[in-house]
N, C-alpha and C. Protein backbone atom coordinates (compact mmCIF):
# COMPACT_ATOMS: atom_id res chain seq x y z
N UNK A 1 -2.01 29.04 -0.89
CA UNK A 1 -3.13 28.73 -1.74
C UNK A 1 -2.71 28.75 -3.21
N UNK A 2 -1.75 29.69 -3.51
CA UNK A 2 -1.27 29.38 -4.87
C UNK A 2 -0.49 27.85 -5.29
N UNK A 3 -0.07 27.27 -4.34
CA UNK A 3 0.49 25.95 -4.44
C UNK A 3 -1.31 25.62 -5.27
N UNK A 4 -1.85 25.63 -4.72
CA UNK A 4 -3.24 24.36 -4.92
C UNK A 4 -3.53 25.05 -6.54
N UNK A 5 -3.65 26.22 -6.54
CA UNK A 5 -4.12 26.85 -7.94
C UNK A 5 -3.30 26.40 -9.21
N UNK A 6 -1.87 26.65 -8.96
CA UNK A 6 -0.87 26.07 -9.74
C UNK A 6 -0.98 24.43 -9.61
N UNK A 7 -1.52 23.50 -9.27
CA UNK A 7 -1.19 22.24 -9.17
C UNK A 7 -2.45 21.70 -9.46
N UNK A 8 -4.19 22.36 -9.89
CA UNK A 8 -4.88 22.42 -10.36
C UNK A 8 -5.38 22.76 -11.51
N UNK A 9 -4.33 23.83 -11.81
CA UNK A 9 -4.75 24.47 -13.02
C UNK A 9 -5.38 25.51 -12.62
N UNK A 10 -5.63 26.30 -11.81
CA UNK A 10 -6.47 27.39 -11.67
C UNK A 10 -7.61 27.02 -11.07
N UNK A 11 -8.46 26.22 -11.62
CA UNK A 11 -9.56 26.13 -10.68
C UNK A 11 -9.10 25.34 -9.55
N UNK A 12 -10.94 25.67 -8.55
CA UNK A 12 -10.72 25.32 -6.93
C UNK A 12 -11.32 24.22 -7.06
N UNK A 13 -10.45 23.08 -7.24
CA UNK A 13 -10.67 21.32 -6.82
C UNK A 13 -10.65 21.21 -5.58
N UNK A 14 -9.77 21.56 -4.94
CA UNK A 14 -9.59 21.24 -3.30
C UNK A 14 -9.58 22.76 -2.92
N UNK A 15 -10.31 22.63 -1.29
CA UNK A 15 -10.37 24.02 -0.68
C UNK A 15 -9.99 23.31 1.04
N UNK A 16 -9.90 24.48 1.34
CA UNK A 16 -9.16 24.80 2.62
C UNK A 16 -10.25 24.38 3.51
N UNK A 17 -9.87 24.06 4.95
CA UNK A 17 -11.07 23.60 5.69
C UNK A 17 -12.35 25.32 5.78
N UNK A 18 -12.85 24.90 6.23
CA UNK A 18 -14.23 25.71 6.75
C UNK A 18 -14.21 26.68 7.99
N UNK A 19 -14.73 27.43 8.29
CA UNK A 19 -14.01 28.45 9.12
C UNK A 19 -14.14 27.44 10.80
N UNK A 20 -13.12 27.51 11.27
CA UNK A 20 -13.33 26.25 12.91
C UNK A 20 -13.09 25.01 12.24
N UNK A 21 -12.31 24.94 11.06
CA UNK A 21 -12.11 23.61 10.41
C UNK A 21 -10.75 23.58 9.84
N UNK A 22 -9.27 23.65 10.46
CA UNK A 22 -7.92 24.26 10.02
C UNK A 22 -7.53 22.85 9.71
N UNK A 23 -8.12 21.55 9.78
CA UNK A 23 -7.61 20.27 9.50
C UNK A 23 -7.79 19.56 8.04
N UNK A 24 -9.02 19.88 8.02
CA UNK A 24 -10.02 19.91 6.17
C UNK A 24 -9.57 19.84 5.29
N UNK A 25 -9.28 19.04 4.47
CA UNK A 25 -9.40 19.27 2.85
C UNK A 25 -10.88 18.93 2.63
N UNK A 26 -11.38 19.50 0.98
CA UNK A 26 -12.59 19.54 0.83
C UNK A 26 -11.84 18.81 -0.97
N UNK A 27 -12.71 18.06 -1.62
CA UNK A 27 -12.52 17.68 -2.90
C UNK A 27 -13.81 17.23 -3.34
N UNK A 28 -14.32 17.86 -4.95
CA UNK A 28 -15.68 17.38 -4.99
C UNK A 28 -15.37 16.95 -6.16
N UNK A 29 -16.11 15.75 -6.05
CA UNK A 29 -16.03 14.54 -7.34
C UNK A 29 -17.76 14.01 -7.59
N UNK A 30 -17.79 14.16 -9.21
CA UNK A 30 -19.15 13.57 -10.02
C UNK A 30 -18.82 12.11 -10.38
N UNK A 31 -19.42 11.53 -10.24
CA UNK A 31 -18.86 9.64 -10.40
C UNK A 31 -19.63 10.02 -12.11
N UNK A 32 -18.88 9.31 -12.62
CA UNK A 32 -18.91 8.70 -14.60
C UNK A 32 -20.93 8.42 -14.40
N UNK A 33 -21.25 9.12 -15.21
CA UNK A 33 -22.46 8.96 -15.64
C UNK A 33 -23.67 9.58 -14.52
N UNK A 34 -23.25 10.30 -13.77
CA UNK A 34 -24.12 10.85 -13.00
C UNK A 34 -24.23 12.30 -13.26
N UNK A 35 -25.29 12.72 -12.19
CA UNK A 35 -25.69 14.25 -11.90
C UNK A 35 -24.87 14.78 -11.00
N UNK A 36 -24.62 14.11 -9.92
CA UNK A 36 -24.45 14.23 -8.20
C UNK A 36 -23.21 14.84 -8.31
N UNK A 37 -22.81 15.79 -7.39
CA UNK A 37 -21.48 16.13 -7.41
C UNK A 37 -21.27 16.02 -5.52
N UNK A 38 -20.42 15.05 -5.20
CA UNK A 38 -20.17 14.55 -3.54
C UNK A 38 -18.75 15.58 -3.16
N UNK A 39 -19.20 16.20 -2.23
CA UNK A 39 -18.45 16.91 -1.43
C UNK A 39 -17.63 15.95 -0.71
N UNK A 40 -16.30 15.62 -0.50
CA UNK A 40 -15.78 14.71 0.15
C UNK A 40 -14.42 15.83 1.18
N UNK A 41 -14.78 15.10 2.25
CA UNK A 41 -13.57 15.62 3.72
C UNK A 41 -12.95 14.99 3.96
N UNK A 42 -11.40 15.57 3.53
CA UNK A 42 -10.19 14.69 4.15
C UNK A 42 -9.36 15.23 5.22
N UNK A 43 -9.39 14.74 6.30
CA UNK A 43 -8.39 15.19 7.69
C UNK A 43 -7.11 15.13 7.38
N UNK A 44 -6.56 15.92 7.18
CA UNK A 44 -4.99 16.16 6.74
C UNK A 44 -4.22 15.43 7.58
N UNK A 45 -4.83 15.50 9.46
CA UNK A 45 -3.87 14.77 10.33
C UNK A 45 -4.57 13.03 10.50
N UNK A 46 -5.74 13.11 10.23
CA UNK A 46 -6.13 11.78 11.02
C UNK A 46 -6.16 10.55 9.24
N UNK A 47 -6.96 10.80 8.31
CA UNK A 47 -7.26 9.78 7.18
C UNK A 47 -5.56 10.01 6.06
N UNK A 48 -4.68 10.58 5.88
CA UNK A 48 -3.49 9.55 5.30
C UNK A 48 -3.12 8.76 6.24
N UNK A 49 -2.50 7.82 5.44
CA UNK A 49 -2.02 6.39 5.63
C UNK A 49 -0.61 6.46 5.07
N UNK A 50 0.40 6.08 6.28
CA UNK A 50 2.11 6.07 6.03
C UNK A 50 2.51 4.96 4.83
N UNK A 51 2.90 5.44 3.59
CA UNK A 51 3.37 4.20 2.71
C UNK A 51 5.16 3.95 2.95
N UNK A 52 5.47 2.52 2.61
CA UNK A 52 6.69 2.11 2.90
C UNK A 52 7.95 3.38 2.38
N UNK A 53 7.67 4.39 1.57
CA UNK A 53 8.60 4.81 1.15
C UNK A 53 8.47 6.32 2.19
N UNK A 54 7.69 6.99 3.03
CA UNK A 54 7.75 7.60 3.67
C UNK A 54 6.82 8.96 3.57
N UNK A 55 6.39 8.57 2.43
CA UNK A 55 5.16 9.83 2.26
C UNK A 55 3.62 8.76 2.59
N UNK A 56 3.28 9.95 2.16
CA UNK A 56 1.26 9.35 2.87
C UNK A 56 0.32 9.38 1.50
N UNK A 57 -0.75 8.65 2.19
CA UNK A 57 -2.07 8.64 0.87
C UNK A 57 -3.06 8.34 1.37
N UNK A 58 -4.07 8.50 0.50
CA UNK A 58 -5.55 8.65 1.07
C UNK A 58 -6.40 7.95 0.34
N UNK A 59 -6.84 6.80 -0.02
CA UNK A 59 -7.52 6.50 -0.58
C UNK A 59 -9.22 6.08 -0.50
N UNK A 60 -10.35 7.00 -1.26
CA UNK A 60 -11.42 6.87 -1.00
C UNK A 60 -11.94 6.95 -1.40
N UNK A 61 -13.26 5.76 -1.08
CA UNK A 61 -14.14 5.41 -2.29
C UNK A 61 -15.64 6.39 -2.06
N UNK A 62 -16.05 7.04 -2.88
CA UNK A 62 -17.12 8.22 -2.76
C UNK A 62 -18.45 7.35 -3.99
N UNK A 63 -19.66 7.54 -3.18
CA UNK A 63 -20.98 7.09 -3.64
C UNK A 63 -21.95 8.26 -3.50
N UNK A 64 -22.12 8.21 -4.70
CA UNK A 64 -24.00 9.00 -4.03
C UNK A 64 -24.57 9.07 -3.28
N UNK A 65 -25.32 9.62 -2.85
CA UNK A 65 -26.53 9.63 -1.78
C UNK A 65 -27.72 9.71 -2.22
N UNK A 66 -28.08 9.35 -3.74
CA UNK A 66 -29.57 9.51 -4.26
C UNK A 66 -29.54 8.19 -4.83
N UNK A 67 -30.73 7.69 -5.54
CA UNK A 67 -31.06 6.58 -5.85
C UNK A 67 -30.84 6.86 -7.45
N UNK A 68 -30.82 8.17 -7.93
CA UNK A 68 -30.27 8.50 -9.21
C UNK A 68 -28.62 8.09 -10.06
N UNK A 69 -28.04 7.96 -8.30
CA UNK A 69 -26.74 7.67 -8.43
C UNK A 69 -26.06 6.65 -8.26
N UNK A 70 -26.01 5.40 -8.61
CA UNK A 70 -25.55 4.41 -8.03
C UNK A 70 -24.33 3.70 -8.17
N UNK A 71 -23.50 4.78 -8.74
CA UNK A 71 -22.34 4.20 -9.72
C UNK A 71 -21.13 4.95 -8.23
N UNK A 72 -19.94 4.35 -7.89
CA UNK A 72 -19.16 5.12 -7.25
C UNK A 72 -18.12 5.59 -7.87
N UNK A 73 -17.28 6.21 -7.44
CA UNK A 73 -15.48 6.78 -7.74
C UNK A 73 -14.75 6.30 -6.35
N UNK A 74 -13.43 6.31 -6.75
CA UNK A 74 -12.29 6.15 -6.54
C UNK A 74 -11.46 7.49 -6.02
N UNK A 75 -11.30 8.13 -5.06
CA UNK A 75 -10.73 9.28 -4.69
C UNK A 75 -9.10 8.70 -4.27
N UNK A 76 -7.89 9.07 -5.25
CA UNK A 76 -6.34 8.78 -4.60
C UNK A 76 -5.88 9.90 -4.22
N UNK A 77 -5.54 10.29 -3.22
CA UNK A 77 -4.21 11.36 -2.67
C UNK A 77 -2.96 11.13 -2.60
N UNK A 78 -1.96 11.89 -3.15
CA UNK A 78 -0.51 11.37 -2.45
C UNK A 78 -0.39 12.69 -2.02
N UNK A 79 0.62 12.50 -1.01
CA UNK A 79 1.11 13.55 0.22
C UNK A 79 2.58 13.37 0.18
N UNK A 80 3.35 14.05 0.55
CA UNK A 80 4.61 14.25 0.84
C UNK A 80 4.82 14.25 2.27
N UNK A 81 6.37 13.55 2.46
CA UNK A 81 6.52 13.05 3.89
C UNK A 81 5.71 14.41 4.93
N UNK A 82 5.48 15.73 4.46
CA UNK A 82 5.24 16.75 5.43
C UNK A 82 3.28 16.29 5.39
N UNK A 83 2.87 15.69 4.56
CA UNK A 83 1.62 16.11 4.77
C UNK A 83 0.99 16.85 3.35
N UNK A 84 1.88 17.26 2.94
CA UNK A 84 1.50 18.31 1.89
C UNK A 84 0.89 17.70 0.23
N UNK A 85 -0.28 17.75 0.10
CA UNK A 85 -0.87 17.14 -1.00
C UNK A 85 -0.08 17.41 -2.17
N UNK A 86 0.12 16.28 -3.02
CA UNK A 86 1.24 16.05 -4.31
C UNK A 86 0.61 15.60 -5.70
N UNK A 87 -0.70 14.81 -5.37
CA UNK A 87 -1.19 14.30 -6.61
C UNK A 87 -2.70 13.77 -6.48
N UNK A 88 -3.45 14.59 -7.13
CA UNK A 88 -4.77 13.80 -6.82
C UNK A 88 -5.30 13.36 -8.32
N UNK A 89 -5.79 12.42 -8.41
CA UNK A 89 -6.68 10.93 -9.34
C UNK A 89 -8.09 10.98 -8.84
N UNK A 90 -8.45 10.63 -10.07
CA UNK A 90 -9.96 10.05 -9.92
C UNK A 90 -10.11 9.12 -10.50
N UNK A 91 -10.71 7.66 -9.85
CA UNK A 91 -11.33 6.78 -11.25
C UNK A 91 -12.37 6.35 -10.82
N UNK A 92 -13.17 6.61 -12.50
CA UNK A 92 -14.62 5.63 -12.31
C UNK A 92 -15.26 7.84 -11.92
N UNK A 93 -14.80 8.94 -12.46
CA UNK A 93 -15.21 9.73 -12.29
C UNK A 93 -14.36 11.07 -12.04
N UNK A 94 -15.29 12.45 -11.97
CA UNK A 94 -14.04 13.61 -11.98
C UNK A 94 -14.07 14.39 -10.93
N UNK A 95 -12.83 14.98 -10.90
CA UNK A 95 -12.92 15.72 -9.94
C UNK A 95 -13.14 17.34 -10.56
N UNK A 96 -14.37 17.42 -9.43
CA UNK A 96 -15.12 19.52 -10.31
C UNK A 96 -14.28 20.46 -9.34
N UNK A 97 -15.17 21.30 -9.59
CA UNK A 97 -14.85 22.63 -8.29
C UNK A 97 -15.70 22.81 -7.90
N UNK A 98 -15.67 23.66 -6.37
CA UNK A 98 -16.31 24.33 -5.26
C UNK A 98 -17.73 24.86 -5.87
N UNK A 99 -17.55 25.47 -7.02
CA UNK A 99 -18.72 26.01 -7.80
C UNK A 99 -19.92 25.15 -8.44
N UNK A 100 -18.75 23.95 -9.23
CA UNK A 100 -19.67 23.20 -9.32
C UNK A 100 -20.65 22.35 -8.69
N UNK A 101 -19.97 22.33 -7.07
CA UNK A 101 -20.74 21.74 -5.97
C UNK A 101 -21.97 22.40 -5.60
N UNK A 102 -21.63 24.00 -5.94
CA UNK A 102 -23.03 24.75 -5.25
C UNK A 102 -23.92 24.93 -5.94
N UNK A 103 -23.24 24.79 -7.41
CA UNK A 103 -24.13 24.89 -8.71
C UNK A 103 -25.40 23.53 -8.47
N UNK A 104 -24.86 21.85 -8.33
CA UNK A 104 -25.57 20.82 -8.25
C UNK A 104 -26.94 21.48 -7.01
N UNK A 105 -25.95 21.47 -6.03
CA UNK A 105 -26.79 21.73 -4.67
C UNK A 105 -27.69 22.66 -5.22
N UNK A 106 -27.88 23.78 -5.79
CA UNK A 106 -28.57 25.03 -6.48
C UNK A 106 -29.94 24.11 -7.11
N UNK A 107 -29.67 23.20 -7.56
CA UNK A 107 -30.80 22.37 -8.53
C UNK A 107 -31.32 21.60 -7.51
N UNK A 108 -30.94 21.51 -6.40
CA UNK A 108 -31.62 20.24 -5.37
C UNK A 108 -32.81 20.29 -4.76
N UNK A 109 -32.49 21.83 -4.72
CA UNK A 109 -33.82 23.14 -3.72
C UNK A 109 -34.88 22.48 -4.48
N UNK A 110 -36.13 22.27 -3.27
CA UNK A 110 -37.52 21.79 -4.15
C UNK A 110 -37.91 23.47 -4.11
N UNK A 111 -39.29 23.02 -4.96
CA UNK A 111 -39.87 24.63 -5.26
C UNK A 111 -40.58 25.44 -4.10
């Protein structure tokens, strides 16, 4: 887990799967001009894609789910031939943390 902290900066951009979830990456991204912060799941074994030079990537496009939000992002992964996440991008939006996901969700609750 210190790999991810050091390669983040300290904060938690990406988290570990969910407990019964050892395959998971988790990455939460706000698309440019929105509220929404989208929880996005990447299968470590099943969604990279083999590039000609021998490592993997993930590329995915993340939208809102409210009518507030209609703008998307761009989610890039690169992986190393093992699997092991190397570089993550955002465009058209950023990537938050874990906190900030629960923080959005926190405001969603009706009264």
């Amino acid at each position: 887990m210190d790999f991810f902290r050091k390669l983040f900066g300290g904060g938690q951009q990406v988290t570990q799967g969910e407990a019964g979830d050892k395959n998971g990456l988790y990455f939460y991204v706000r698309p440019t001009g929105c509220d929404e912060v989208i929880k996005v799941r990447i299968d470590k074994n099943n969604d990279p894609s083999l590039a000609d030079d021998g490592t993997y990537f993930v590329n995915k496009t993340v939208r809102g789910s409210s009518y507030k939000c209609t703008r998307s992002a761009e989610l890039h992964l690169h992986f190393d031939s093992q699997r092991r996440l190397q570089n993550t991008d955002v465009t058209g939006g950023t990537l938050v943390t874990a906190d900030d996901y629960e923080h959005w969700l926190s405001t969603q609750a009706g009264p």
